[in-house]
N, C-alpha and C. Protein backbone atom coordinates (compact mmCIF):
# COMPACT_ATOMS: atom_id res chain seq x y z
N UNK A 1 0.65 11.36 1.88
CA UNK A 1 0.95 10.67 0.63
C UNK A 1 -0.30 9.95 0.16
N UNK A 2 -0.47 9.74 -1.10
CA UNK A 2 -1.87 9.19 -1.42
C UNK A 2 -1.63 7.83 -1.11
N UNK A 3 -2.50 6.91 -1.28
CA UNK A 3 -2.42 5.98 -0.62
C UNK A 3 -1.83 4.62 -1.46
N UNK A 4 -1.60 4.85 -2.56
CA UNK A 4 -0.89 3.60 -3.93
C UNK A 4 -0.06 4.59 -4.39
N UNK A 5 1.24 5.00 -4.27
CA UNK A 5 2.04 5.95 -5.20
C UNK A 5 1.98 5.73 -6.48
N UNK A 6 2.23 6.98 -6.94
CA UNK A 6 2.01 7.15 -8.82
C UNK A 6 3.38 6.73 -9.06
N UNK A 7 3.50 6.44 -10.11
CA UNK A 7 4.91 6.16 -10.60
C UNK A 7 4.35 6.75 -12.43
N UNK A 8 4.88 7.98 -12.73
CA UNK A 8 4.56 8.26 -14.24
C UNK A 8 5.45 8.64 -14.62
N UNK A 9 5.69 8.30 -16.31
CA UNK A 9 6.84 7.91 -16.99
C UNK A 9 6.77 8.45 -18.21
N UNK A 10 6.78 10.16 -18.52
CA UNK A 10 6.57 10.64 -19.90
C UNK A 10 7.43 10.71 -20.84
N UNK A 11 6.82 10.03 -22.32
CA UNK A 11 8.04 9.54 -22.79
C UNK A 11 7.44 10.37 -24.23
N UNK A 12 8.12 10.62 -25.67
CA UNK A 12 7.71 10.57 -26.82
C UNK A 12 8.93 11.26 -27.52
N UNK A 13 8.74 11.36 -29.05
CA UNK A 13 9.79 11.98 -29.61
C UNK A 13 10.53 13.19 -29.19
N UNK A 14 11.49 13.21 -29.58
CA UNK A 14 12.37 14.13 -28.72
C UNK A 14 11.91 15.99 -29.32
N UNK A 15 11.53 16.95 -28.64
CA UNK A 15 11.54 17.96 -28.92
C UNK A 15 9.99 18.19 -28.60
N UNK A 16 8.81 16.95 -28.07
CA UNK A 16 7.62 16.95 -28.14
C UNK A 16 7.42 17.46 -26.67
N UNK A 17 8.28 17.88 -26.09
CA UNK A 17 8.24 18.69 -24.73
C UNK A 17 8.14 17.93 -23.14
N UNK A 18 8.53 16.94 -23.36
CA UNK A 18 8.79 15.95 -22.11
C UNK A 18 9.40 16.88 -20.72
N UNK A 19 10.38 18.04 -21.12
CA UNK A 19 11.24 18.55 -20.02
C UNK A 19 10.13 19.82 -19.78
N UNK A 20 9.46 20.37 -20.86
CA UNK A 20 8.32 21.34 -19.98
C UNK A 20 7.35 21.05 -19.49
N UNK A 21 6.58 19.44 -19.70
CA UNK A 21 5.77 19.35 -19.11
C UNK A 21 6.17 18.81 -17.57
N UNK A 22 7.35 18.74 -17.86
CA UNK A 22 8.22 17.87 -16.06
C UNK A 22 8.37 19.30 -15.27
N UNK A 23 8.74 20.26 -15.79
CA UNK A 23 8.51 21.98 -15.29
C UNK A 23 7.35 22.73 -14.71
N UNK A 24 6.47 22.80 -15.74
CA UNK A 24 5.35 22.74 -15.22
C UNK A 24 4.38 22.01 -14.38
N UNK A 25 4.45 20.76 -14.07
CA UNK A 25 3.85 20.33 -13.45
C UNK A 25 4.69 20.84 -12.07
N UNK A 26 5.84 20.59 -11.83
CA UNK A 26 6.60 20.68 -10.53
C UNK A 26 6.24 22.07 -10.04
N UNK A 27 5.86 23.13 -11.00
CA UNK A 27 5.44 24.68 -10.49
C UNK A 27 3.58 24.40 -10.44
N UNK A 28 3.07 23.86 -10.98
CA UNK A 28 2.10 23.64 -10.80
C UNK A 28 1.48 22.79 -9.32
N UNK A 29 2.66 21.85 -8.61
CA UNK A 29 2.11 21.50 -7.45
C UNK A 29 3.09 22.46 -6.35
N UNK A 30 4.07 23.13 -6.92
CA UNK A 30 4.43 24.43 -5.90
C UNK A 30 4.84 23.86 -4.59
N UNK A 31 5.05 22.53 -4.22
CA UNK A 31 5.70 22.16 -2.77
C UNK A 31 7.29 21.87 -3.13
N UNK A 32 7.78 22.29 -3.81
CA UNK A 32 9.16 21.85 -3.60
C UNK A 32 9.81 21.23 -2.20
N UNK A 33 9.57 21.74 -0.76
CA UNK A 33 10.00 20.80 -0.35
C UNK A 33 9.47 19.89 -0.25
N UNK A 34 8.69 19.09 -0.34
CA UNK A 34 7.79 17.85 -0.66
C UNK A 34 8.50 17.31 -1.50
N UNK A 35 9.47 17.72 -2.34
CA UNK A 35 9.63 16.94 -3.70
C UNK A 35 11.25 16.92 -3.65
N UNK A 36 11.89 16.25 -4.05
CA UNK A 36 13.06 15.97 -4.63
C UNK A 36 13.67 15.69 -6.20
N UNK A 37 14.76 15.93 -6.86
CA UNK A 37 15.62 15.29 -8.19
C UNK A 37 15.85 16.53 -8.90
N UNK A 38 15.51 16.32 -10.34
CA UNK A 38 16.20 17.11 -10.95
C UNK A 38 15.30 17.50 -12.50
N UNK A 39 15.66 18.15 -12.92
CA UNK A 39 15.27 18.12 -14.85
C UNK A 39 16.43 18.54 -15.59
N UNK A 40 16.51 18.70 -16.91
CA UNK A 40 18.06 18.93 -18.00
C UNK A 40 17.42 20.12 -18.46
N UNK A 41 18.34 20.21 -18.84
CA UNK A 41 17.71 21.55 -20.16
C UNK A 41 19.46 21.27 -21.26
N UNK A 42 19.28 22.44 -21.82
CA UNK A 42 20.81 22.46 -23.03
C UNK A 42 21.29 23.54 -22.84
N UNK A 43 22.48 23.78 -22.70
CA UNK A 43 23.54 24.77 -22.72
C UNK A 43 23.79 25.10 -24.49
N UNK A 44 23.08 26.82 -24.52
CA UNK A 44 23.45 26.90 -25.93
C UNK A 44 24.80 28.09 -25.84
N UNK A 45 25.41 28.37 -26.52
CA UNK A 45 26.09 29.31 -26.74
C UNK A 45 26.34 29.76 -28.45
N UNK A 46 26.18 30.84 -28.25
CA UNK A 46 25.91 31.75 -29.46
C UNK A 46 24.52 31.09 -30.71
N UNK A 47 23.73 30.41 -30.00
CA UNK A 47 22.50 30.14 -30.59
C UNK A 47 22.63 28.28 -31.28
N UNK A 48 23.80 27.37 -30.85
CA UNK A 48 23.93 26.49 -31.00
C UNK A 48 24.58 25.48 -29.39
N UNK A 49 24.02 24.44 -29.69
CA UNK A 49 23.84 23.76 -28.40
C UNK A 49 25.12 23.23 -28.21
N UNK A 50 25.91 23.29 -26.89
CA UNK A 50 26.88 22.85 -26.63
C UNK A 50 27.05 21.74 -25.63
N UNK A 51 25.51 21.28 -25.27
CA UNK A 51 26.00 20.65 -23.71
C UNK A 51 24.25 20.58 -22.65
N UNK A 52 24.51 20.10 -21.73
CA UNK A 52 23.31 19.96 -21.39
C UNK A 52 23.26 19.90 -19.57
N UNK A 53 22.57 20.47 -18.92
CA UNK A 53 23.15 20.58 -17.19
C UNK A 53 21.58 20.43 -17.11
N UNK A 54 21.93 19.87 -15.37
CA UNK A 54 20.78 19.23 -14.45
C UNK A 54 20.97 20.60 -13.53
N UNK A 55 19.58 20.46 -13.19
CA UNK A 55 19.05 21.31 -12.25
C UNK A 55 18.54 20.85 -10.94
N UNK A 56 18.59 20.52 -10.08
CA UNK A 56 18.10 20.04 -9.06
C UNK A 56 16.91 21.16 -8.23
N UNK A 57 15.94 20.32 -7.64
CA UNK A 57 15.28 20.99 -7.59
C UNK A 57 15.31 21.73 -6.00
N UNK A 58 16.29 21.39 -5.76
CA UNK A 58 16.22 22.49 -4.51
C UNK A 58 17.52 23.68 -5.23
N UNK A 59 17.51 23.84 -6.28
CA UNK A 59 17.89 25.19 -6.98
C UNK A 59 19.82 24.73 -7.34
N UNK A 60 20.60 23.97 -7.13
CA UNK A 60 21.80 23.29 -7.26
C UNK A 60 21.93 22.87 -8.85
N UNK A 61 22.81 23.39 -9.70
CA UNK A 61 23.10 23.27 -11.13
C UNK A 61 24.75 22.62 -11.23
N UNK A 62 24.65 21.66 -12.32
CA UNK A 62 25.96 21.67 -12.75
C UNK A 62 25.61 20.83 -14.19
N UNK A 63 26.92 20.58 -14.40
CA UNK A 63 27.31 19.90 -16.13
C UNK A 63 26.31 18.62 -16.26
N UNK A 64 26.19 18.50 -16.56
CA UNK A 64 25.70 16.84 -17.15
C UNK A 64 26.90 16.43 -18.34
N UNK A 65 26.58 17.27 -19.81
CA UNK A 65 27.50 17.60 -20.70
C UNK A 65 28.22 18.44 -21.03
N UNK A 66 28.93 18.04 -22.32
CA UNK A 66 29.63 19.38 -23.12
C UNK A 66 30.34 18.97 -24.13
N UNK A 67 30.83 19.38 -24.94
CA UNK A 67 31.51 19.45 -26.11
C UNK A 67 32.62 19.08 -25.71
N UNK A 68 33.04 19.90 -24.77
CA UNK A 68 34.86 20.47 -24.24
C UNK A 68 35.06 19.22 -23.33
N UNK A 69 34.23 18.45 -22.66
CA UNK A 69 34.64 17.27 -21.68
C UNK A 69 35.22 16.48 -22.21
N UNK A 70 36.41 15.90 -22.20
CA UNK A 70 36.86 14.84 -22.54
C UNK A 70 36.93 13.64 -21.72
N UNK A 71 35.96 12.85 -21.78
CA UNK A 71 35.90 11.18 -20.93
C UNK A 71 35.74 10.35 -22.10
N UNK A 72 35.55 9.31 -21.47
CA UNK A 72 35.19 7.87 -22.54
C UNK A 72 33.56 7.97 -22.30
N UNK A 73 33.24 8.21 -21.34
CA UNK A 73 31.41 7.99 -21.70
C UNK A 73 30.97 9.17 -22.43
N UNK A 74 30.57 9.26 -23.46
CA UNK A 74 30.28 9.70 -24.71
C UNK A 74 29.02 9.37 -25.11
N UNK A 75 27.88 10.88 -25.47
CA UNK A 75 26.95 10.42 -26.25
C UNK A 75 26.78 11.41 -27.39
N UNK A 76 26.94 10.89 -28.59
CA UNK A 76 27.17 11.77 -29.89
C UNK A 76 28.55 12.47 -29.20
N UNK A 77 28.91 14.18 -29.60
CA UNK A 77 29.28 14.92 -29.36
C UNK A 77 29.65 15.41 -27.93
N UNK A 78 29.02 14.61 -27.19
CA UNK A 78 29.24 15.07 -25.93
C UNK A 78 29.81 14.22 -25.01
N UNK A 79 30.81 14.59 -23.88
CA UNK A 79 31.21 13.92 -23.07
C UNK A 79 30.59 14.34 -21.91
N UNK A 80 30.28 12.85 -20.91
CA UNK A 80 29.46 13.06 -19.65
C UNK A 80 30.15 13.00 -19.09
N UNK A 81 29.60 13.90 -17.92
CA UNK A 81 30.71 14.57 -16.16
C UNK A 81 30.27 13.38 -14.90
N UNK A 82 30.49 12.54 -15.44
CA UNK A 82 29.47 11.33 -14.40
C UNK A 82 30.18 11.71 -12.91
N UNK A 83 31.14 11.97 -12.78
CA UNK A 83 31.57 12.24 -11.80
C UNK A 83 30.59 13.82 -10.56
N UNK A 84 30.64 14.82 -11.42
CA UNK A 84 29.66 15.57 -10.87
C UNK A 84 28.30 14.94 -11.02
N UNK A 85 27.28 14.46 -11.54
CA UNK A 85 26.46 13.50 -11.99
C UNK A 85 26.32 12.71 -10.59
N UNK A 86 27.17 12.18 -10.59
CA UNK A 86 26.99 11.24 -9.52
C UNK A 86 26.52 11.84 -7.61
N UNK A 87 27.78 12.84 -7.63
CA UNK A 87 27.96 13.47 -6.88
C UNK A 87 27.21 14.43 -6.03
N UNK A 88 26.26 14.97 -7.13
CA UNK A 88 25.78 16.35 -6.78
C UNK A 88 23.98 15.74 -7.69
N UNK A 89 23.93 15.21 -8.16
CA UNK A 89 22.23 15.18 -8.86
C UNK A 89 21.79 13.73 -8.06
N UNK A 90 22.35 12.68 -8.39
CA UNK A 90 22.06 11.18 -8.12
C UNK A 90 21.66 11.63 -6.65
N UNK A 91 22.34 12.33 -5.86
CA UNK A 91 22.39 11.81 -4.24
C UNK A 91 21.38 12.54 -3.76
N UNK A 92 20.37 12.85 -4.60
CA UNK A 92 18.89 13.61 -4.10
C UNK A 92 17.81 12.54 -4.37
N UNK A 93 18.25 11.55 -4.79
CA UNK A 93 17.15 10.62 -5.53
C UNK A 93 17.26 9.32 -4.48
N UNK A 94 17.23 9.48 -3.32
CA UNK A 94 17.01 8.11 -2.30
C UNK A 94 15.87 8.36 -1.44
N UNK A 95 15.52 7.46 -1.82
CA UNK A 95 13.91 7.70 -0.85
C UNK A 95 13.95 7.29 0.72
N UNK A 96 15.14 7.03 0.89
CA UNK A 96 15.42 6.71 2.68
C UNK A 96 15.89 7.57 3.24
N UNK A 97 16.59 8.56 2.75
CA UNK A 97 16.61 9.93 3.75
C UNK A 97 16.37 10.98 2.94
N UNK A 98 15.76 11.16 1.55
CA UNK A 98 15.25 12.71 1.27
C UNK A 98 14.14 13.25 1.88
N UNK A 99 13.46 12.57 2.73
CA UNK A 99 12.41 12.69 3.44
C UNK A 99 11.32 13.25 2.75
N UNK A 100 10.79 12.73 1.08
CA UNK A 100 10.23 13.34 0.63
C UNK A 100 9.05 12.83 -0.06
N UNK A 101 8.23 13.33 -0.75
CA UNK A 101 7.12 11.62 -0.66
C UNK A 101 6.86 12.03 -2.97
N UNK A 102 7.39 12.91 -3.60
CA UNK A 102 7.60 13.05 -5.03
C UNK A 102 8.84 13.14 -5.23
N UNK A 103 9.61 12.12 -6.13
CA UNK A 103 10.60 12.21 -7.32
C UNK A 103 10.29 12.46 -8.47
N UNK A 104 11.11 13.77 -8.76
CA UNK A 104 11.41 14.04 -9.84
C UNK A 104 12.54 13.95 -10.68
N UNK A 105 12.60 12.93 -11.77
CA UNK A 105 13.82 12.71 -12.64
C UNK A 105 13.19 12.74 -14.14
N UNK A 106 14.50 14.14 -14.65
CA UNK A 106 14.07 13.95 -16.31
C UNK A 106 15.34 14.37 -16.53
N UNK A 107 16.37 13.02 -16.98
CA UNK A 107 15.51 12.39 -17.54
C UNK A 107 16.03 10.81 -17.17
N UNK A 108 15.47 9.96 -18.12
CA UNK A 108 16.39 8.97 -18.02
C UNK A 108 16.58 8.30 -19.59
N UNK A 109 17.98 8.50 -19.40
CA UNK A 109 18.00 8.52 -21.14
C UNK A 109 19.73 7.90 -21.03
N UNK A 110 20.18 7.96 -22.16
CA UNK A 110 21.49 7.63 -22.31
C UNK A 110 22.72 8.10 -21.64
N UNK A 111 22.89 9.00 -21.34
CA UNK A 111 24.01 9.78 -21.00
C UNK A 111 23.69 9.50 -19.22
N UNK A 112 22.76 9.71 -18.39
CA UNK A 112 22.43 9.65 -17.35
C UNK A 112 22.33 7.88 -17.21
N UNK A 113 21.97 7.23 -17.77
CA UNK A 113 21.98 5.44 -18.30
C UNK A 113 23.90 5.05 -17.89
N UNK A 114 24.80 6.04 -18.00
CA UNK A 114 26.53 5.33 -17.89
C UNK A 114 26.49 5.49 -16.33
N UNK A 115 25.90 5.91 -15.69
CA UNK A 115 25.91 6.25 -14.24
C UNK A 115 25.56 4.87 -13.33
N UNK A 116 26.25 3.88 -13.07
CA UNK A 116 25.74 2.96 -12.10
C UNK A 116 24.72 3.43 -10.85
N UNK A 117 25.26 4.42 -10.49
CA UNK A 117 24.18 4.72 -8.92
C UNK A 117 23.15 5.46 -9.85
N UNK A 118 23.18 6.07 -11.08
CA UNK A 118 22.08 6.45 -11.23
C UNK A 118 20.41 5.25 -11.03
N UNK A 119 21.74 3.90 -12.21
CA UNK A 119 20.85 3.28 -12.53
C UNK A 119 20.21 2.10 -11.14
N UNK A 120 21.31 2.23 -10.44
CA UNK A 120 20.44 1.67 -8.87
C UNK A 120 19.45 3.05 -8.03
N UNK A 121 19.39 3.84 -8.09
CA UNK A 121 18.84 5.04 -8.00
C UNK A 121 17.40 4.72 -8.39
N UNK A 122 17.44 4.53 -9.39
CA UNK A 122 16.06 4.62 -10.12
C UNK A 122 15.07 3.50 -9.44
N UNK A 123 16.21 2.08 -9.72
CA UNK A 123 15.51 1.09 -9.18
C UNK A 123 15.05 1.03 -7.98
N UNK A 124 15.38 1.43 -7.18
CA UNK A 124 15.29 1.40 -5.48
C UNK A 124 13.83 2.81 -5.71
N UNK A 125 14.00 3.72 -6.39
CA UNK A 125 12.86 4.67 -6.19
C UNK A 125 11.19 4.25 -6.74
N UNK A 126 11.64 2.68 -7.99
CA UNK A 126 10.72 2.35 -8.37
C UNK A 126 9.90 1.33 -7.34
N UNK A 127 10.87 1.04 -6.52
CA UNK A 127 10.48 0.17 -5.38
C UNK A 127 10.06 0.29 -4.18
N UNK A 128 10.58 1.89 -4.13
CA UNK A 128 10.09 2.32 -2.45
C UNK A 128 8.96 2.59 -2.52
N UNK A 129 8.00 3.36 -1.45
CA UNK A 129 6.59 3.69 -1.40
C UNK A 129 6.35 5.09 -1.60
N UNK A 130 7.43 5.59 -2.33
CA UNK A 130 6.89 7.23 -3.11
C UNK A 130 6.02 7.10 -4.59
N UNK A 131 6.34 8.58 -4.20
CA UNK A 131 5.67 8.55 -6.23
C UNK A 131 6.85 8.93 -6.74
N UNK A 132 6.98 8.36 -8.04
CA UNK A 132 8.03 9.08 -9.15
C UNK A 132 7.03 9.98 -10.58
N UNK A 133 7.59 11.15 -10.67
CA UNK A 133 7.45 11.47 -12.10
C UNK A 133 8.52 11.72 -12.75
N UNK A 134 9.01 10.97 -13.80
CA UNK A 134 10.00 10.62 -14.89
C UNK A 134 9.64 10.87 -16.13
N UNK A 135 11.09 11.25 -17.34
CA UNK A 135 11.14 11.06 -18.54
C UNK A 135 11.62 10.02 -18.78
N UNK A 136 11.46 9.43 -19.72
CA UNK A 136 12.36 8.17 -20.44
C UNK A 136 12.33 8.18 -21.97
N UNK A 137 13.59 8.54 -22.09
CA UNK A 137 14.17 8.65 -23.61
C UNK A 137 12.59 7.32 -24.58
N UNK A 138 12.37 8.20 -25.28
CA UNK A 138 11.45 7.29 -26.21
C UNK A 138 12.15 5.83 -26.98
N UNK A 139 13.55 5.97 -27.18
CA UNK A 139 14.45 4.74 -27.68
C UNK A 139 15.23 4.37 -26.62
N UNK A 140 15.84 2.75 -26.43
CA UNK A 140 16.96 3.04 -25.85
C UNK A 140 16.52 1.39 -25.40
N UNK A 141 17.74 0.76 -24.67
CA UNK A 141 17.84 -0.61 -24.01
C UNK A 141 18.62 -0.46 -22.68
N UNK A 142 18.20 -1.43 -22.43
CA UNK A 142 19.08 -1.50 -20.83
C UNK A 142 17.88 -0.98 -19.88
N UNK A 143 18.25 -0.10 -18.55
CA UNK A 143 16.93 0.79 -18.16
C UNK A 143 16.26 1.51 -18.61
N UNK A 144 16.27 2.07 -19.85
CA UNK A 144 15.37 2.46 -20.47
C UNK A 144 14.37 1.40 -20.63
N UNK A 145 14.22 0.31 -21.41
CA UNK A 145 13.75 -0.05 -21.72
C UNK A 145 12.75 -0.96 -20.66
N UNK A 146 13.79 -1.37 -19.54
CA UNK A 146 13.25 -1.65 -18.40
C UNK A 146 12.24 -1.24 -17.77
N UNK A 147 12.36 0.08 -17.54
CA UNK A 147 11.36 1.18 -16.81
C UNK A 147 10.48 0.99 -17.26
N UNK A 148 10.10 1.23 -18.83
CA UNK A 148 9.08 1.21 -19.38
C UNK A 148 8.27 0.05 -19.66
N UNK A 149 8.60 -1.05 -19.29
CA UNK A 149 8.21 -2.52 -19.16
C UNK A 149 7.70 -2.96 -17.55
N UNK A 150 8.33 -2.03 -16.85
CA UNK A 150 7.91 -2.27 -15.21
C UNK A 150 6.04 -1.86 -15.64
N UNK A 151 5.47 -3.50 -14.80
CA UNK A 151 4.01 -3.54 -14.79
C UNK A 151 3.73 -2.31 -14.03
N UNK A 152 4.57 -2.18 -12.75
CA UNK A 152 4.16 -0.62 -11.93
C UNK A 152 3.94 0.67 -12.24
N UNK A 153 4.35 1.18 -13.88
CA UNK A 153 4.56 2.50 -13.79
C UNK A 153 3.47 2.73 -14.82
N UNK A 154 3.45 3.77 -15.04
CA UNK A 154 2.02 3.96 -16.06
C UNK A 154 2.80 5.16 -17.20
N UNK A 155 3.13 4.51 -18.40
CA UNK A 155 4.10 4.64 -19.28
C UNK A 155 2.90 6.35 -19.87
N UNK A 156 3.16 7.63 -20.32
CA UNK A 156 2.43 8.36 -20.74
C UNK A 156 3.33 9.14 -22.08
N UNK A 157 2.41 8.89 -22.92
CA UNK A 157 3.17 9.51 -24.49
C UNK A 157 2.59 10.63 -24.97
N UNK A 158 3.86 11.71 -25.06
CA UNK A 158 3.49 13.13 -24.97
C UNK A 158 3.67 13.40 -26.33
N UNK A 159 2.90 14.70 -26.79
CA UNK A 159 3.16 15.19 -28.26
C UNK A 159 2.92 16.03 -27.84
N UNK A 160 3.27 17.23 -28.74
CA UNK A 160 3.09 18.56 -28.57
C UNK A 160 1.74 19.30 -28.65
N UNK A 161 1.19 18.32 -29.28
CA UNK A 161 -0.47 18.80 -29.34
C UNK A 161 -1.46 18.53 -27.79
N UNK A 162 -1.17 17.01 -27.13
CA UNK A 162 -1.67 16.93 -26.01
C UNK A 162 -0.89 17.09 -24.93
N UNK A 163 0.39 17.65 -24.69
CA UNK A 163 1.14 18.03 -23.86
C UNK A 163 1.01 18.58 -23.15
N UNK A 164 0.31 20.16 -23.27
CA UNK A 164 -0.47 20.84 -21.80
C UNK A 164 -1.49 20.32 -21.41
N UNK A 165 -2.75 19.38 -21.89
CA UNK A 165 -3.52 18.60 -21.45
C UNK A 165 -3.19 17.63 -20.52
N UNK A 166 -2.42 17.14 -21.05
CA UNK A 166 -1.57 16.18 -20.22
C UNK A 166 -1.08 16.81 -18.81
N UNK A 167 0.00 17.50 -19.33
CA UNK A 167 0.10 18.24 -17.74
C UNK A 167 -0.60 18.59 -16.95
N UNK A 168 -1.83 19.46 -17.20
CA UNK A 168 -2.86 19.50 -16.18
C UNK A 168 -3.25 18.19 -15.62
N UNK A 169 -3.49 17.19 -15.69
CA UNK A 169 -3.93 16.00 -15.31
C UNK A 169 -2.82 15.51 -14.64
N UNK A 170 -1.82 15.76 -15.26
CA UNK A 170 -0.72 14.84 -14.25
C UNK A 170 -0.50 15.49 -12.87
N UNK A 171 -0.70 16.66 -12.82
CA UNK A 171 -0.36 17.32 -12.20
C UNK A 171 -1.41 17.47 -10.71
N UNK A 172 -2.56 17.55 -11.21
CA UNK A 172 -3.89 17.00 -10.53
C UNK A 172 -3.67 15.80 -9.75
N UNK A 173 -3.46 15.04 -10.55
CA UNK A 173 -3.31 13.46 -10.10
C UNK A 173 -2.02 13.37 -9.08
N UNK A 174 -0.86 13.99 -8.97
CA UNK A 174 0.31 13.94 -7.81
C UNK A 174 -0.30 14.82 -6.67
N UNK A 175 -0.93 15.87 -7.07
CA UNK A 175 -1.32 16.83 -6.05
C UNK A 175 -1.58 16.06 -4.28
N UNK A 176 -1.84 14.96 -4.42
CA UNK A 176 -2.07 14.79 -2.72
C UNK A 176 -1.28 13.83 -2.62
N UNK A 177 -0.06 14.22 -3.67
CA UNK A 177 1.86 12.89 -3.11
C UNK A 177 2.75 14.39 -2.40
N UNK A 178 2.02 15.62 -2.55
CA UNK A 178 2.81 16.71 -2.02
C UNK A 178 2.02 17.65 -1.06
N UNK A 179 1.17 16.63 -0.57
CA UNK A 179 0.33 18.13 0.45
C UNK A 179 0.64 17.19 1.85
């Protein structure tokens, strides 16, 4: 592990590619087991978005959202599965027995924000002696806003123009949190 963990936190308008540069970098340092968490993507069907599922990175998928969920935690259109959420994505993100020295979480945003263990999750990962690489919704209060105020993390704002630049560097820079 390098010797001060990174803690990086890519954040910017939504669609400016926060979830490919969290992709690429994770194929770019190629140790998956070294690494632990997750990234989102959107569930489209018939060319319109219905919903949105986590991927974990030891290859494990399920709901995040959907249209069709009916709960009370609600963001826009969508109802969250906090229950799978909790269950199956959150419980990769503890730095006391994943035995792993990179977290990966993208994202942290609203819908993943109704999750209590998410949001002790985070905190405890900002505190242990790994590295984190994170998204964080560009708006938002509560831990959002938190994260991005922690003196520890080194807040990075992506656009689509310096976005693969970016990635190469970030990616460079974790390289000896996974060898």
């Amino acid at each position: 592990m390098a010797d001060k963990p990174l803690r990086i936190l890519l954040t910017g308008p939504p669609g400016c590619g926060k979830t490919t540069a969290v992709t690429k970098i994770v194929h770019l340092l190629g140790r998956k087991d070294r690494m632990a968490g997750f990234y989102t993507e959107e569930i489209r069907e018939a060319g319109r978005r219905v919903g949105f599922r986590w991927h974990r990175l030891d290859g494990r998928i399920g709901t995040l959202a959907h249209i069709d969920i009916k709960v009370p935690h609600r963001v826009g259109k969508y109802g969250v599965d906090l229950e799978s959420f909790d269950r199956q994505a959150v419980t990769v993100l503890d730095p006391d027995t994943a035995g792993v020295e990179l977290f990966v979480v993208d994202e942290i945003g609203r819908m993943e924000c109704f999750s209590p263990r998410f949001v002790d999750a985070i905190h405890r990962l900002l505190q242990a002696k790994v590295s984190v690489l994170a998204t964080v919704a560009q708006k938002g209060s509560g831990l959002i806003r938190e994260v991005k105020d922690d003196p520890g993390v080194e807040l990075v704002h992506l656009t689509r123009e310096d976005r693969d630049e970016l990635t190469r560097q970030i990616a460079q820079r974790l390289l000896p949190s996974v060898r």
